[in-house]
PDB file of N, CA and C in Angstrom:
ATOM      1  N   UNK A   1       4.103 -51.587 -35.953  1.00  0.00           N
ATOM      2  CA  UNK A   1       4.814 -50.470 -35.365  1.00  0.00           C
ATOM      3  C   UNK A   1       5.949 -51.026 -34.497  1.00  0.00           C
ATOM      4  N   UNK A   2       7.415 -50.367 -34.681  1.00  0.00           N
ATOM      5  CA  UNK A   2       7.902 -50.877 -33.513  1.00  0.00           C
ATOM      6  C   UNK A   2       8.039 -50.490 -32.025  1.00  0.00           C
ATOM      7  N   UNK A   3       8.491 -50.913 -31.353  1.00  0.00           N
ATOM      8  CA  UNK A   3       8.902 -50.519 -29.970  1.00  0.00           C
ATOM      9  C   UNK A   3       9.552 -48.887 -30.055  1.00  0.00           C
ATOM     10  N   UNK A   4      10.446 -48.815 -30.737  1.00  0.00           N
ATOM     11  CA  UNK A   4      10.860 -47.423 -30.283  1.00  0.00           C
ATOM     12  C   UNK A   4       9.998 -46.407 -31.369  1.00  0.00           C
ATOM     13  N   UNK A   5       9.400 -46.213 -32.265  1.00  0.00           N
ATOM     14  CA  UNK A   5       8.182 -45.620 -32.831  1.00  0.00           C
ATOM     15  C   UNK A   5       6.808 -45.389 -31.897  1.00  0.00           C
ATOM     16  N   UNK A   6       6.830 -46.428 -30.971  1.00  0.00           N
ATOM     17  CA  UNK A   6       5.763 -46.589 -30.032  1.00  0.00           C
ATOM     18  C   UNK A   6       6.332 -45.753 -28.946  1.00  0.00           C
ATOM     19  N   UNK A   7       7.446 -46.008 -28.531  1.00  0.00           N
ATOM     20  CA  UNK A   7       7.975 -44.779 -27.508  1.00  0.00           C
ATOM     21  C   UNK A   7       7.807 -43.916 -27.858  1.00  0.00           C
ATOM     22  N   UNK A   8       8.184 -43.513 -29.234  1.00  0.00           N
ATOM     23  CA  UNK A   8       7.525 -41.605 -29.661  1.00  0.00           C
ATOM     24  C   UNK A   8       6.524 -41.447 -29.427  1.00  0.00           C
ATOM     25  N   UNK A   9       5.483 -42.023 -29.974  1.00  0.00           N
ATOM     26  CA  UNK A   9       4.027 -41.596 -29.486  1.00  0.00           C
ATOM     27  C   UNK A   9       3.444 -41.318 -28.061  1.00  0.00           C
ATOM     28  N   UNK A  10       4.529 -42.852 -27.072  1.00  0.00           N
ATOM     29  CA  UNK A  10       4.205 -42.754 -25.683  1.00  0.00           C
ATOM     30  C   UNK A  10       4.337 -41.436 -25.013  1.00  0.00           C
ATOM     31  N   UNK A  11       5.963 -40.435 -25.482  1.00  0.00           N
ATOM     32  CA  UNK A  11       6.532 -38.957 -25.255  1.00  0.00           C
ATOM     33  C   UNK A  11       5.307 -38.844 -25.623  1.00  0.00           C
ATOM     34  N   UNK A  12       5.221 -38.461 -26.805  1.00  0.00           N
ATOM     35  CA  UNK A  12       3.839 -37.587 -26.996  1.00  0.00           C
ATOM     36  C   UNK A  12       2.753 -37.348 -26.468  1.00  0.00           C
ATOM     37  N   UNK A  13       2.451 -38.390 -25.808  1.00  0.00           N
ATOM     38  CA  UNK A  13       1.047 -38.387 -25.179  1.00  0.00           C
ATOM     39  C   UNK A  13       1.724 -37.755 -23.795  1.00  0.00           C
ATOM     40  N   UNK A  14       2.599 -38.087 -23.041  1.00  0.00           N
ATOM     41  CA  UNK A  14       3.041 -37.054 -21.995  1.00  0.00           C
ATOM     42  C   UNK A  14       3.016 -35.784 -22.406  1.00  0.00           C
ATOM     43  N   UNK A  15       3.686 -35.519 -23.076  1.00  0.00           N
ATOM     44  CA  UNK A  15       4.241 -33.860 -23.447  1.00  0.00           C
ATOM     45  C   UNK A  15       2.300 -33.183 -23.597  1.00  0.00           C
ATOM     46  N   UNK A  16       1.383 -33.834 -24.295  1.00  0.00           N
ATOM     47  CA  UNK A  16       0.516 -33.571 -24.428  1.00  0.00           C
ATOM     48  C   UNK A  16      -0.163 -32.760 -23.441  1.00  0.00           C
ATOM     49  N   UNK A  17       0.240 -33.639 -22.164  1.00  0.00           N
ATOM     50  CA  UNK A  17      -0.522 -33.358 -21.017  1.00  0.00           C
ATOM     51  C   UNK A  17       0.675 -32.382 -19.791  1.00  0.00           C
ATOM     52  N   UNK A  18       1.352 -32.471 -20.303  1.00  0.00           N
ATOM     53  CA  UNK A  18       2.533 -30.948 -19.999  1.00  0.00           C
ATOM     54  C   UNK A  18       3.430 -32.035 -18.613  1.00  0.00           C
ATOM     55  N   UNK A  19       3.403 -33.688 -18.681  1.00  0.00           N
ATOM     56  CA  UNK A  19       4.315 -34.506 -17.739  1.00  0.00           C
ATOM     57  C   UNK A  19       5.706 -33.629 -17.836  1.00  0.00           C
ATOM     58  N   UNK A  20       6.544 -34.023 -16.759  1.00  0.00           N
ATOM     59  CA  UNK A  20       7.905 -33.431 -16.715  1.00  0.00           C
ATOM     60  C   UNK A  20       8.644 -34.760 -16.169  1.00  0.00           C
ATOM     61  N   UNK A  21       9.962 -33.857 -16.378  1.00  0.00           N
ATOM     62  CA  UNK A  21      11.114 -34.995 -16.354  1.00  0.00           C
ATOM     63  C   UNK A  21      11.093 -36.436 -17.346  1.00  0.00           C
ATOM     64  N   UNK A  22      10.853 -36.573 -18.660  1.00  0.00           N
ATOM     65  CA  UNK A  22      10.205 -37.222 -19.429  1.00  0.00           C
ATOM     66  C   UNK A  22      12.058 -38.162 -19.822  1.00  0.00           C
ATOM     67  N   UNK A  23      11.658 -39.736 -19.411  1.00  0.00           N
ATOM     68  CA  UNK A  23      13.164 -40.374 -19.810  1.00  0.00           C
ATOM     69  C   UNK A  23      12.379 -41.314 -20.839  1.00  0.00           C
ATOM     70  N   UNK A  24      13.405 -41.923 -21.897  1.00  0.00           N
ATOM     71  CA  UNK A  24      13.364 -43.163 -22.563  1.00  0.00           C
ATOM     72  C   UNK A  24      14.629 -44.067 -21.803  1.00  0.00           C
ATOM     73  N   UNK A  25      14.316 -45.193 -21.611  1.00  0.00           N
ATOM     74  CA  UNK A  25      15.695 -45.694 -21.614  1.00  0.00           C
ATOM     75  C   UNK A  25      15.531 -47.251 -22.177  1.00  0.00           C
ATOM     76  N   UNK A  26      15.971 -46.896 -22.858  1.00  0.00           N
ATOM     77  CA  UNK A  26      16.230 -48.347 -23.891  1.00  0.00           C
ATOM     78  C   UNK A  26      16.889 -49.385 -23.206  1.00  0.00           C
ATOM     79  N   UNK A  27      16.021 -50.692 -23.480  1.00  0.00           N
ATOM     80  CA  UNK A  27      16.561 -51.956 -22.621  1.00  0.00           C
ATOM     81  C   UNK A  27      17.204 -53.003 -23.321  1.00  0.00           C
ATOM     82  N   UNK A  28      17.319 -52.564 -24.733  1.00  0.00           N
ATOM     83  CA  UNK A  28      17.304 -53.951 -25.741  1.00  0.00           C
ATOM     84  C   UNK A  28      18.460 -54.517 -25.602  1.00  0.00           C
ATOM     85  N   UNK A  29      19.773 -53.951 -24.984  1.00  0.00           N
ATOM     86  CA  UNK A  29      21.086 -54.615 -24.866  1.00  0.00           C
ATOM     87  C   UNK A  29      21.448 -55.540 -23.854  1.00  0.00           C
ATOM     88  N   UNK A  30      20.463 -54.963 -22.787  1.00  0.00           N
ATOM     89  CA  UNK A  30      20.381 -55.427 -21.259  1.00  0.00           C
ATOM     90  C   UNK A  30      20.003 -57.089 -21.444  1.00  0.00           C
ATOM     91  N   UNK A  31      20.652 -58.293 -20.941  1.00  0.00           N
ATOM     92  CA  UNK A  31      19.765 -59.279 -21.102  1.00  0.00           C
ATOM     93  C   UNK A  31      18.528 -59.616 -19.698  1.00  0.00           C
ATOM     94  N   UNK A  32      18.168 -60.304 -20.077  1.00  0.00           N
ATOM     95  CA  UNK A  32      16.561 -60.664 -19.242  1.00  0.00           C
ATOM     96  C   UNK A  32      15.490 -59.219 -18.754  1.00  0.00           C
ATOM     97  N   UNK A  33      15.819 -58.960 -20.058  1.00  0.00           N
ATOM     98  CA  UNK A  33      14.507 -57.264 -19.525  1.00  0.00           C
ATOM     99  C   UNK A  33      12.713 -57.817 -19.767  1.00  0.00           C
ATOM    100  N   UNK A  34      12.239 -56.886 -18.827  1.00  0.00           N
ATOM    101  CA  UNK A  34      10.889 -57.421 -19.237  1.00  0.00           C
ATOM    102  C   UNK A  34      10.110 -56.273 -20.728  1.00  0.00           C
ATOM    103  N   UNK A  35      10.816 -55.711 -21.219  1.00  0.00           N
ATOM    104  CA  UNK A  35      10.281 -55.029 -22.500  1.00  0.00           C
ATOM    105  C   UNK A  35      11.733 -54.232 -23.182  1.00  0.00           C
ATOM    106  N   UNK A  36      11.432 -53.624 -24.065  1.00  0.00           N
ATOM    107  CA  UNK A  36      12.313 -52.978 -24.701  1.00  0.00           C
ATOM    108  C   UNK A  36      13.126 -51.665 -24.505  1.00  0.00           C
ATOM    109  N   UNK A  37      11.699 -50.812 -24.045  1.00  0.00           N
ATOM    110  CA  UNK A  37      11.722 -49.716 -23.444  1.00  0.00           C
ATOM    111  C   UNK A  37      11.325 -49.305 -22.311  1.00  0.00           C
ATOM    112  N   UNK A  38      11.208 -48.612 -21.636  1.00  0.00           N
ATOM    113  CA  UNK A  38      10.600 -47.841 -20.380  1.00  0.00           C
ATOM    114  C   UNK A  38      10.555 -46.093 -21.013  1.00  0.00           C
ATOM    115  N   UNK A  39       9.319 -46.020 -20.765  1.00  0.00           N
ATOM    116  CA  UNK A  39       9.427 -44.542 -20.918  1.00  0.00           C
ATOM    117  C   UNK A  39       8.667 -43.888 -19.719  1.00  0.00           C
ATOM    118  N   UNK A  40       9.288 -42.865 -19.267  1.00  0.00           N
ATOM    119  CA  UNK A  40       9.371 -42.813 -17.386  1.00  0.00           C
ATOM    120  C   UNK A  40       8.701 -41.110 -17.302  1.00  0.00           C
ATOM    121  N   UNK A  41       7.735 -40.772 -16.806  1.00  0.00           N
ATOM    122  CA  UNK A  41       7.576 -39.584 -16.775  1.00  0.00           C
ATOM    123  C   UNK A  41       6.739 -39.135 -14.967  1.00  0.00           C
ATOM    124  N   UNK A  42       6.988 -37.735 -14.593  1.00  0.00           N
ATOM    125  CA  UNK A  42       5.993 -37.473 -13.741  1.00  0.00           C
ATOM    126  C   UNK A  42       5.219 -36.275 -14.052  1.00  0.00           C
ATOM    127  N   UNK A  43       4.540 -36.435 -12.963  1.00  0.00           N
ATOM    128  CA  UNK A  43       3.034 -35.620 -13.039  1.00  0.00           C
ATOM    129  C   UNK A  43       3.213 -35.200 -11.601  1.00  0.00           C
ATOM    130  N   UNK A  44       2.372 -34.141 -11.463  1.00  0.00           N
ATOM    131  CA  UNK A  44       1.965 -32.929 -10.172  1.00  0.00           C
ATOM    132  C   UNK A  44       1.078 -33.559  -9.206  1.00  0.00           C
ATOM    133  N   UNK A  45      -0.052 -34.127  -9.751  1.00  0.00           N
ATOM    134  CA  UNK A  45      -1.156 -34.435  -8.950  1.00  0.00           C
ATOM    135  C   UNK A  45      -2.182 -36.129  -9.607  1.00  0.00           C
ATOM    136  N   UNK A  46      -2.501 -36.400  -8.736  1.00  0.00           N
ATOM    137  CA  UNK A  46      -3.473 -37.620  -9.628  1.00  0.00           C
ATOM    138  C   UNK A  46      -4.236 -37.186 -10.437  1.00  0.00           C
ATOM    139  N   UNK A  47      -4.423 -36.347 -10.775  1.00  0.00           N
ATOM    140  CA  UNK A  47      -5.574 -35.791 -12.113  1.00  0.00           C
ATOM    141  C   UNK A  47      -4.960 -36.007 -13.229  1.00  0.00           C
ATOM    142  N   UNK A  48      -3.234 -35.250 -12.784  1.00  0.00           N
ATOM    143  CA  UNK A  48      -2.861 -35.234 -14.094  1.00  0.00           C
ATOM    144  C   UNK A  48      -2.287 -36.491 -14.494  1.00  0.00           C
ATOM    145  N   UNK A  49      -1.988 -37.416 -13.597  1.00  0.00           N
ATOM    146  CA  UNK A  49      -0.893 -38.786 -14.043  1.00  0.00           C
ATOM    147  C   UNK A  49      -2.068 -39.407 -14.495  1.00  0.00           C
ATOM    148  N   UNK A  50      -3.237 -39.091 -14.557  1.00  0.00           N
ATOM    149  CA  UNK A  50      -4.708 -40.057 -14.834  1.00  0.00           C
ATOM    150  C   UNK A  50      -4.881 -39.335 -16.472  1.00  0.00           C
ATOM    151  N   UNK A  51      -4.915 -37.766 -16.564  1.00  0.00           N
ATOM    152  CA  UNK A  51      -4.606 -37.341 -17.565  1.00  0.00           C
ATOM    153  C   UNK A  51      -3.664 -38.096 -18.453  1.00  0.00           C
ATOM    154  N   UNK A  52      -2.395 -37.801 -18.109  1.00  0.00           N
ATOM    155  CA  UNK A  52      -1.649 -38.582 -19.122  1.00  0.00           C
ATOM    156  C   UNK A  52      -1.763 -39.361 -19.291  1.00  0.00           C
ATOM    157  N   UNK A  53      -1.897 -40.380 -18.727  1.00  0.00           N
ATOM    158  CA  UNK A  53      -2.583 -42.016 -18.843  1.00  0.00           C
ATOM    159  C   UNK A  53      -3.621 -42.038 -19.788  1.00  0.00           C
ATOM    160  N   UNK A  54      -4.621 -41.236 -20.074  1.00  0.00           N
ATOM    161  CA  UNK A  54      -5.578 -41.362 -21.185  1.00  0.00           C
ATOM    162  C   UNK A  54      -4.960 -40.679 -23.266  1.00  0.00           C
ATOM    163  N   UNK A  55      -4.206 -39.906 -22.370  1.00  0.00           N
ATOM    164  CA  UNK A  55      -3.479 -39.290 -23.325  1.00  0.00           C
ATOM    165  C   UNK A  55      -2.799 -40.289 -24.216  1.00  0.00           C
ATOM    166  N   UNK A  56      -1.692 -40.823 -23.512  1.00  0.00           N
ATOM    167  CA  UNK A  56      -1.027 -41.727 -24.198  1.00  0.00           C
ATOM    168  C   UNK A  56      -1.732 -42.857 -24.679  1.00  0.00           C
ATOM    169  N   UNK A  57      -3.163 -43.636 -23.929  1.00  0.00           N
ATOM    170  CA  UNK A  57      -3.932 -44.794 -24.992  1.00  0.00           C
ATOM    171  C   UNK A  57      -4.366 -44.234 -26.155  1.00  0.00           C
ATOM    172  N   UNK A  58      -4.906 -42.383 -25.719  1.00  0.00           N
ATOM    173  CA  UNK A  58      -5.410 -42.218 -27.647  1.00  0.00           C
ATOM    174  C   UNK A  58      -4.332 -41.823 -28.320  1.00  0.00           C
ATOM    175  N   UNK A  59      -3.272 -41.245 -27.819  1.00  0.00           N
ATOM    176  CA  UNK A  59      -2.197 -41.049 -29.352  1.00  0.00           C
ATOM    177  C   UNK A  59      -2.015 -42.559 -29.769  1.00  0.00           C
ATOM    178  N   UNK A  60      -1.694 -43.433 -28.575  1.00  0.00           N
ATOM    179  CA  UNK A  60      -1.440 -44.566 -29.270  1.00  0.00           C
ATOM    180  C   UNK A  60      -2.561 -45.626 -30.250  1.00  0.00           C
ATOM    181  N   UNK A  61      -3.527 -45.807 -29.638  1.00  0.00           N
ATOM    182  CA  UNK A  61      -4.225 -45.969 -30.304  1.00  0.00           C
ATOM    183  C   UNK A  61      -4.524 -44.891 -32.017  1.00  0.00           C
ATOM    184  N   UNK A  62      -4.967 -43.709 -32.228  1.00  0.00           N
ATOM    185  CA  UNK A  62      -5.291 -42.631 -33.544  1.00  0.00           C
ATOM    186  C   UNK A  62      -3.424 -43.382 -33.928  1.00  0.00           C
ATOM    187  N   UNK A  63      -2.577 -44.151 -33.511  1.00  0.00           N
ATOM    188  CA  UNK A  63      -1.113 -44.514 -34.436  1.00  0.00           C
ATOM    189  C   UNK A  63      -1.773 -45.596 -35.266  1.00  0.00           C
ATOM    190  N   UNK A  64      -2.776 -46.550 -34.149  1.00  0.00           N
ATOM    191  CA  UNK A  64      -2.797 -47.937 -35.203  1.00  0.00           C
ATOM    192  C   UNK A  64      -2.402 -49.283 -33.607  1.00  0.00           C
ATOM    193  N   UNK A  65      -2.236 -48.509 -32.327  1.00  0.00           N
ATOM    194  CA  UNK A  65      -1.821 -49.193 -32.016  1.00  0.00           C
ATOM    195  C   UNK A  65      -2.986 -50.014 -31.173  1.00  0.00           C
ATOM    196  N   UNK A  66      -3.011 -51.528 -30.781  1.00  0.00           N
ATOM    197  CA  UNK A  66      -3.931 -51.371 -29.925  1.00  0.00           C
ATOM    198  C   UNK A  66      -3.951 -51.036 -28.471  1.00  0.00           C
ATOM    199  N   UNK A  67      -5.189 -51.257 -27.389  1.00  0.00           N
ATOM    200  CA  UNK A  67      -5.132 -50.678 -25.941  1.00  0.00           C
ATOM    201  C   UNK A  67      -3.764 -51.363 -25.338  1.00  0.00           C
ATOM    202  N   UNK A  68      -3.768 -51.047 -24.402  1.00  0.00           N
ATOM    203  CA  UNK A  68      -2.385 -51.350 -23.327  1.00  0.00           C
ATOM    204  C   UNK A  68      -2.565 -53.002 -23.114  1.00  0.00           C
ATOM    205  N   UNK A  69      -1.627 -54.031 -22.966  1.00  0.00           N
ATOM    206  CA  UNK A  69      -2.013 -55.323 -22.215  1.00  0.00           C
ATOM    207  C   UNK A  69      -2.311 -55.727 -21.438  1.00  0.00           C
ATOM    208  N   UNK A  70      -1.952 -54.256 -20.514  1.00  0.00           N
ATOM    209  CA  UNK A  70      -2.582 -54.415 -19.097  1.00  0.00           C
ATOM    210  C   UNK A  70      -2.087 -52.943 -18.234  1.00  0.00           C
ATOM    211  N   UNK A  71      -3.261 -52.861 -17.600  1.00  0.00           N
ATOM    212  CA  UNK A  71      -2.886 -50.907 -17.320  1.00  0.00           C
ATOM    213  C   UNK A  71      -2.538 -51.284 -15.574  1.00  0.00           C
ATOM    214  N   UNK A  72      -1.833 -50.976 -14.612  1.00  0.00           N
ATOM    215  CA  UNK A  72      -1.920 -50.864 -13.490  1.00  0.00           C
ATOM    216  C   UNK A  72      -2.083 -49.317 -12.874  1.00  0.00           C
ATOM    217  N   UNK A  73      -2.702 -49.273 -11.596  1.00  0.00           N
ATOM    218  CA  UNK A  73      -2.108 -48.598 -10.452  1.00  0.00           C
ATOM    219  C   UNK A  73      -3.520 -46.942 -10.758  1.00  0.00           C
ATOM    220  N   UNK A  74      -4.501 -47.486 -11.704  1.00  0.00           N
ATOM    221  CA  UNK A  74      -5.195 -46.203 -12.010  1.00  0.00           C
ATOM    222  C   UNK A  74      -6.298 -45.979 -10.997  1.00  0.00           C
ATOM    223  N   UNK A  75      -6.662 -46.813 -10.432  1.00  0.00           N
ATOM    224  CA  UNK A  75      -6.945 -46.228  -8.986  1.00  0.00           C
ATOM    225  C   UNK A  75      -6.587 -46.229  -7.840  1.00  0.00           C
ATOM    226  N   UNK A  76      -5.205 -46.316  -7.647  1.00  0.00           N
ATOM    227  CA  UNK A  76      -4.312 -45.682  -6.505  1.00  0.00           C
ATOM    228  C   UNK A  76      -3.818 -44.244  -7.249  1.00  0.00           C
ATOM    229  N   UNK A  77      -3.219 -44.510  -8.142  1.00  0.00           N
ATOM    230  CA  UNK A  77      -2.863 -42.611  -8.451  1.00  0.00           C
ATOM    231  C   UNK A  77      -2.166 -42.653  -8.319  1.00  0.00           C
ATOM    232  N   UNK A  78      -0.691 -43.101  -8.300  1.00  0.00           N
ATOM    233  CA  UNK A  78       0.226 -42.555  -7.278  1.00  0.00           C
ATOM    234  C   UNK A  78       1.622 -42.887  -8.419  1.00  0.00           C
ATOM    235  N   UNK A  79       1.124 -44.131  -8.908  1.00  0.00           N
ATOM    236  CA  UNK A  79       2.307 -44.958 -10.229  1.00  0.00           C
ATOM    237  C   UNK A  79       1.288 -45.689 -11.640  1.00  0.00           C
ATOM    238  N   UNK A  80       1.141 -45.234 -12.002  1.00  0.00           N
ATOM    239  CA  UNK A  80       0.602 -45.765 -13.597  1.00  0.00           C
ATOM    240  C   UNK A  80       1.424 -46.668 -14.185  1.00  0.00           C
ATOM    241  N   UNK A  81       1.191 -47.411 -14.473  1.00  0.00           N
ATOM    242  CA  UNK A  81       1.984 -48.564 -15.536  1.00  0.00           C
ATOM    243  C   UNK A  81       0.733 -48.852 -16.720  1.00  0.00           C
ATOM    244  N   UNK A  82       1.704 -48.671 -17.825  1.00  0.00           N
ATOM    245  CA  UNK A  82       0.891 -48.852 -19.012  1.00  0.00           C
ATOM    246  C   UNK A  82       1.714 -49.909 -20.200  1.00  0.00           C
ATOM    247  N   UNK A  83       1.097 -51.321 -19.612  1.00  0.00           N
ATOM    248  CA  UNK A  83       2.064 -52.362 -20.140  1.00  0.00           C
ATOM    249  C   UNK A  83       1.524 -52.739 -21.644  1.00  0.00           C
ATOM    250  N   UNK A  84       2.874 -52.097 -23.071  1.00  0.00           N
ATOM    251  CA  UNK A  84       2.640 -52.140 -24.288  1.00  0.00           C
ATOM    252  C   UNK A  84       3.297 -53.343 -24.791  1.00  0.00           C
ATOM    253  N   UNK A  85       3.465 -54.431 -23.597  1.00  0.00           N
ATOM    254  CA  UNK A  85       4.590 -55.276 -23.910  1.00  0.00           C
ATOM    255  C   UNK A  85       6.117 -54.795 -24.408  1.00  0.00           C
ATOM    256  N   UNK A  86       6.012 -54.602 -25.612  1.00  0.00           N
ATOM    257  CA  UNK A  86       7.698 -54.412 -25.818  1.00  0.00           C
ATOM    258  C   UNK A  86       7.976 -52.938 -25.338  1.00  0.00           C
ATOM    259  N   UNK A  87       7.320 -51.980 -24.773  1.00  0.00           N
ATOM    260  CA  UNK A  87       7.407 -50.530 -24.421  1.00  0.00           C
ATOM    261  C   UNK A  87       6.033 -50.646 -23.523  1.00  0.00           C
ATOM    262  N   UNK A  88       6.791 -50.176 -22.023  1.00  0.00           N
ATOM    263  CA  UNK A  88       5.763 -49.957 -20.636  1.00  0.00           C
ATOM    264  C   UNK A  88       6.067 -48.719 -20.269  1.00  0.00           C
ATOM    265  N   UNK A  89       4.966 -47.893 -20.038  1.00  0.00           N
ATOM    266  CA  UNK A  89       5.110 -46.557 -19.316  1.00  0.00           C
ATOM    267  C   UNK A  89       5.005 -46.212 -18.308  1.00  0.00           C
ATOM    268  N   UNK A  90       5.963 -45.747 -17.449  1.00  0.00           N
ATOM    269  CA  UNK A  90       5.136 -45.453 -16.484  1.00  0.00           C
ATOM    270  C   UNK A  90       5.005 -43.972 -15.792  1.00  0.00           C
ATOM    271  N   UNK A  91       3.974 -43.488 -15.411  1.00  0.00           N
ATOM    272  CA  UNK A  91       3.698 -42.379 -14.846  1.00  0.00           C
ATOM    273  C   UNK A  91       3.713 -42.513 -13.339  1.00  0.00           C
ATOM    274  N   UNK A  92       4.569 -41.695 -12.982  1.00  0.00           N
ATOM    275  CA  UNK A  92       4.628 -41.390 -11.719  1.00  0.00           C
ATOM    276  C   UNK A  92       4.214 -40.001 -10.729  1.00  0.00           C
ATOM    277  N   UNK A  93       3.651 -40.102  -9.805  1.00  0.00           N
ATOM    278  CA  UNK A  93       3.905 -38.777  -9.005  1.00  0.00           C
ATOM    279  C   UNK A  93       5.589 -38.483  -8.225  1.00  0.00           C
ATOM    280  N   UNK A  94       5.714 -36.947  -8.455  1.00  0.00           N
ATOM    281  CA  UNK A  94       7.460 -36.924  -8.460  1.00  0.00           C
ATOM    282  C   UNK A  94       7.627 -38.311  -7.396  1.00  0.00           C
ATOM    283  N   UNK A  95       7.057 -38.016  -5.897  1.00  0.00           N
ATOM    284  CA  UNK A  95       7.325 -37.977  -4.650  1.00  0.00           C
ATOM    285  C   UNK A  95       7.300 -39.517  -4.437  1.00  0.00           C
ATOM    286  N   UNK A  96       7.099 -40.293  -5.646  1.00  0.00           N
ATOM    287  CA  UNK A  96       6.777 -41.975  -5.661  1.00  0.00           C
ATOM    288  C   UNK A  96       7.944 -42.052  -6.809  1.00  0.00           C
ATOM    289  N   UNK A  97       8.320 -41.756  -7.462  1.00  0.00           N
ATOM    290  CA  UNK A  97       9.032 -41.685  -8.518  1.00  0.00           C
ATOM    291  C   UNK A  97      10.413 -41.598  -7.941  1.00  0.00           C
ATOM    292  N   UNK A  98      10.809 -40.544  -7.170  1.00  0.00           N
ATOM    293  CA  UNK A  98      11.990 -40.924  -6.164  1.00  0.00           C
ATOM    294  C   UNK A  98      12.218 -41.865  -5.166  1.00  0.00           C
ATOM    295  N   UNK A  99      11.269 -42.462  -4.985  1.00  0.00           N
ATOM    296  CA  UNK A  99      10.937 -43.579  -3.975  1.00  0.00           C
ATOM    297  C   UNK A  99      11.632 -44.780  -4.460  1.00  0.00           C
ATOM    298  N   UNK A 100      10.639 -44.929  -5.559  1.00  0.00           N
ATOM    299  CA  UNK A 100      11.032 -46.458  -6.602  1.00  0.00           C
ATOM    300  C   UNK A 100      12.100 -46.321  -6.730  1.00  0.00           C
ATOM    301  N   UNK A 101      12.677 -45.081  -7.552  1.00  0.00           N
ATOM    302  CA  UNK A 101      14.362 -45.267  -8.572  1.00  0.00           C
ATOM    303  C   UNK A 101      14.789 -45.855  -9.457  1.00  0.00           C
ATOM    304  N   UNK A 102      13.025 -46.093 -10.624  1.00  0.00           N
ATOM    305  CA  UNK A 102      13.373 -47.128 -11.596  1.00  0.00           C
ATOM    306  C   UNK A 102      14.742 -46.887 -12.199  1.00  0.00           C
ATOM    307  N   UNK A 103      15.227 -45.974 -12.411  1.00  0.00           N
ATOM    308  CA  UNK A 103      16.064 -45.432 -13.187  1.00  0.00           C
ATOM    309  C   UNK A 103      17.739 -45.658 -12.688  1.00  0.00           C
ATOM    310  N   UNK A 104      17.523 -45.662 -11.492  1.00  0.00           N
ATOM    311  CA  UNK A 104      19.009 -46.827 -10.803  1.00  0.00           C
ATOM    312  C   UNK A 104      18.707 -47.896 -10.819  1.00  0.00           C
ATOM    313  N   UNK A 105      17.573 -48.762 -10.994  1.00  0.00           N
ATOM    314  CA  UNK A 105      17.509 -50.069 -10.897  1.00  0.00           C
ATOM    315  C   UNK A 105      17.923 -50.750 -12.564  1.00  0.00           C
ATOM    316  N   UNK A 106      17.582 -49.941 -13.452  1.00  0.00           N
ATOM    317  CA  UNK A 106      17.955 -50.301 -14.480  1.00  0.00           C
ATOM    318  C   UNK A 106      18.881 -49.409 -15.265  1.00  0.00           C
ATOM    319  N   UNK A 107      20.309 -48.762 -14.196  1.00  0.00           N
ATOM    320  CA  UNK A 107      20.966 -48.086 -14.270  1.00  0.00           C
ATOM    321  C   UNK A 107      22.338 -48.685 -16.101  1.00  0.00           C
ATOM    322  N   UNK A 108      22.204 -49.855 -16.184  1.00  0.00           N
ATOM    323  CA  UNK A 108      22.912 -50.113 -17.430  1.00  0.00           C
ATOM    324  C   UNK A 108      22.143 -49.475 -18.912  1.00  0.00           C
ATOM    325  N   UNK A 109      20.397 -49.279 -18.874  1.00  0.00           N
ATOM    326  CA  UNK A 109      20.547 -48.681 -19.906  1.00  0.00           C
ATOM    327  C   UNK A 109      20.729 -47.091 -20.644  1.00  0.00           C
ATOM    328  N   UNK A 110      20.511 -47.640 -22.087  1.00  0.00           N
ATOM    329  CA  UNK A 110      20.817 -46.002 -22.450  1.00  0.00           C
ATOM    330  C   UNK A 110      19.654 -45.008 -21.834  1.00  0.00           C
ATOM    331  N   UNK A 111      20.122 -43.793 -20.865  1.00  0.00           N
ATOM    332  CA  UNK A 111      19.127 -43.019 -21.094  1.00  0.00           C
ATOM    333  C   UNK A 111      18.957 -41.599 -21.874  1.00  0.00           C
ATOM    334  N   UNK A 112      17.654 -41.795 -22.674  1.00  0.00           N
ATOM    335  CA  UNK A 112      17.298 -40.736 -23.583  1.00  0.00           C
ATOM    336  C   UNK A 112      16.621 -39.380 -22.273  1.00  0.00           C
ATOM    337  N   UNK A 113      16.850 -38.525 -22.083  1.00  0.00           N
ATOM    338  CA  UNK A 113      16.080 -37.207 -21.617  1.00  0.00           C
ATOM    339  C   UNK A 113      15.488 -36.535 -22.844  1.00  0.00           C
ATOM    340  N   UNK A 114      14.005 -36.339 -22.385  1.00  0.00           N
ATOM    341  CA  UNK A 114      12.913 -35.639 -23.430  1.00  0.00           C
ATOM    342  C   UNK A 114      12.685 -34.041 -22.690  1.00  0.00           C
ATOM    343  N   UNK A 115      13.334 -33.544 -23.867  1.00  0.00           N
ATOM    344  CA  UNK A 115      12.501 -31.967 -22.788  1.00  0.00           C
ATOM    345  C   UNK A 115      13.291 -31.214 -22.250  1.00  0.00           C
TER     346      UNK A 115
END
């Protein structure tokens, strides 16, 4: 599977669980990135960023894919990282999500808006 096929599924498993503000932003042009993609979403409450977080291992997984390489942040709640190597997700709560600013920090790539 590739990286951006794997980002579809990653959307999917958000949208599943009704995440908002849903970005792709493609890294592959950027040099020294640590993956391909980022696919960036938030959630309301820790239930649900824990929700989506399960969401997205079984769409990805029922694709073919295997588990994450390494999951962070699932018992703080607050930022999910779901490291697929070449495509990492991360779930955020809004109010941490404006905090970070992944999205100015890696302000050169393309961004896709889902939704």
């Amino acid at each position: 599977m590739t990286a951006e096929q794997l980002s579809k599924i990653i959307v999917k498993g958000m949208e599943e669980k009704k995440a908002s503000n849903i970005v792709v932003m493609d890294l592959r042009k950027i040099k020294n990135t640590v993956s391909d993609f980022f696919v960036i979403c938030s959630g309301n409450s820790d239930t649900q960023i824990e929700a989506i977080s399960d969401s997205i291992e079984e769409m990805a997984f029922k694709a073919g894919e295997s588990s994450p390489f390494r999951v962070e942040g699932k018992s703080g709640k607050q930022w999910i990282l779901m490291d697929y190597v070449d495509v990492v997700a991360h779930i955020f709560l809004k109010d941490k999500r404006e905090y970070y600013g992944l999205e100015e920090l890696w302000g050169d790539a393309k961004v896709t808006r889902v939704g």
